[in-house]
Protein backbone atom coordinates (compact mmCIF):
# COMPACT_ATOMS: atom_id res chain seq x y z
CA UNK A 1 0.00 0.00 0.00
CA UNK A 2 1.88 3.43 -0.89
CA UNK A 3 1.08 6.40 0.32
CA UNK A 4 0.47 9.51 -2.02
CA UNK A 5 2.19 12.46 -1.50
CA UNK A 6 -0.37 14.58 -3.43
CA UNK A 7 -0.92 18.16 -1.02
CA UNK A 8 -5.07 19.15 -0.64
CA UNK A 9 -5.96 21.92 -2.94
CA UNK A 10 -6.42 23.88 0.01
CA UNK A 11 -3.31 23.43 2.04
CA UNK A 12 -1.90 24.49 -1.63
CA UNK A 13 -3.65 27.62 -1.42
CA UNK A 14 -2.41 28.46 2.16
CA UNK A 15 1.14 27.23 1.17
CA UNK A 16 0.91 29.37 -1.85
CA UNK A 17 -0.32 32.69 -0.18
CA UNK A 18 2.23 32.44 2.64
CA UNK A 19 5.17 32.47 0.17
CA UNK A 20 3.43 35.06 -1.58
CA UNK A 21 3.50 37.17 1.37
CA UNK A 22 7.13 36.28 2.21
CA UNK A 23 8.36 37.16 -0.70
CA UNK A 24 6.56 40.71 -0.53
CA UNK A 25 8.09 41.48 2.73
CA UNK A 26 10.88 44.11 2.91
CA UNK A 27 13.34 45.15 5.30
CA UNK A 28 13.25 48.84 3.98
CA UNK A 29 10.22 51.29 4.59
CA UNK A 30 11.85 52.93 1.54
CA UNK A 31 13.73 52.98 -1.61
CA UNK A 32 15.95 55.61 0.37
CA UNK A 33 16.64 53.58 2.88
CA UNK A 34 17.53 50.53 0.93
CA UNK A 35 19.62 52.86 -1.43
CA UNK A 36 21.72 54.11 1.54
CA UNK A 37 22.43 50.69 2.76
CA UNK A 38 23.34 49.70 -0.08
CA UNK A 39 25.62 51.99 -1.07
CA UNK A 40 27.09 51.70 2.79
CA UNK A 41 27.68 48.00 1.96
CA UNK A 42 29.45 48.63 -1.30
CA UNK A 43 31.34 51.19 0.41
CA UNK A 44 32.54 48.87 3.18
CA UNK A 45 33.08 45.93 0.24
CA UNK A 46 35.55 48.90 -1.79
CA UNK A 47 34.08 49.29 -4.48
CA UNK A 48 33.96 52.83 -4.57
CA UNK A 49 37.84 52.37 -4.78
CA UNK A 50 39.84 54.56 -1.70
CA UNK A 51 38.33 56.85 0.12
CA UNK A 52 40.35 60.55 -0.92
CA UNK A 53 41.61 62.25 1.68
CA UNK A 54 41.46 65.87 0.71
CA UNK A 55 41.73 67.81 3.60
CA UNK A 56 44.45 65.72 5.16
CA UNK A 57 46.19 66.84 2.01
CA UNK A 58 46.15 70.18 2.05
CA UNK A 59 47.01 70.32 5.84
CA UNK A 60 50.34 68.19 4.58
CA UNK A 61 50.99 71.22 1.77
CA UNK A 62 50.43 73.93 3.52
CA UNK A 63 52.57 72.19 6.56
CA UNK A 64 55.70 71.81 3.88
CA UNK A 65 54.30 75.31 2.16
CA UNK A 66 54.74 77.31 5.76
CA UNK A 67 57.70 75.01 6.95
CA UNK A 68 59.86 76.11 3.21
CA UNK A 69 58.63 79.55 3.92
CA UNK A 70 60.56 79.50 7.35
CA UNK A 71 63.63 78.44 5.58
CA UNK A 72 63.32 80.93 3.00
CA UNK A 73 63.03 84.10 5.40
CA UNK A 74 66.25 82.50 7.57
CA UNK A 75 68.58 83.14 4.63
């Protein structure tokens, strides 16, 4: 005697509307928020290539800028 395997038409129905409803679910209220998280992620993953580090820069050159201008007004 085998057994069939064959799923009611309605336990099909309530299978088929809970996977619905799964697969609607997001973990965003928004397309803003899901934007900025994924753009964090990316960020954290590099893919945005090195961050640039502007300001640090320009400290450095106007460090070397006022430290050559020291030099220059001892001569």
């Amino acid at each position: 005697m085998s057994r069939s395997l064959a799923i009611p038409q309605s336990d099909m129905l309530t299978l088929e509307a809970s996977a619905a409803g799964a697969a609607l679910a997001c973990a965003y209220s928004s397309s803003d928020e899901y934007d900025a998280a994924l753009i964090a992620e990316r960020r954290a993953a590099g893919v945005y290539g090195p961050k640039r580090r502007r300001k640090q820069l320009l400290v450095t050159v106007a460090g070397i800028a006022a430290g050559l201008a020291v030099i220059a007004a001892k001569e």
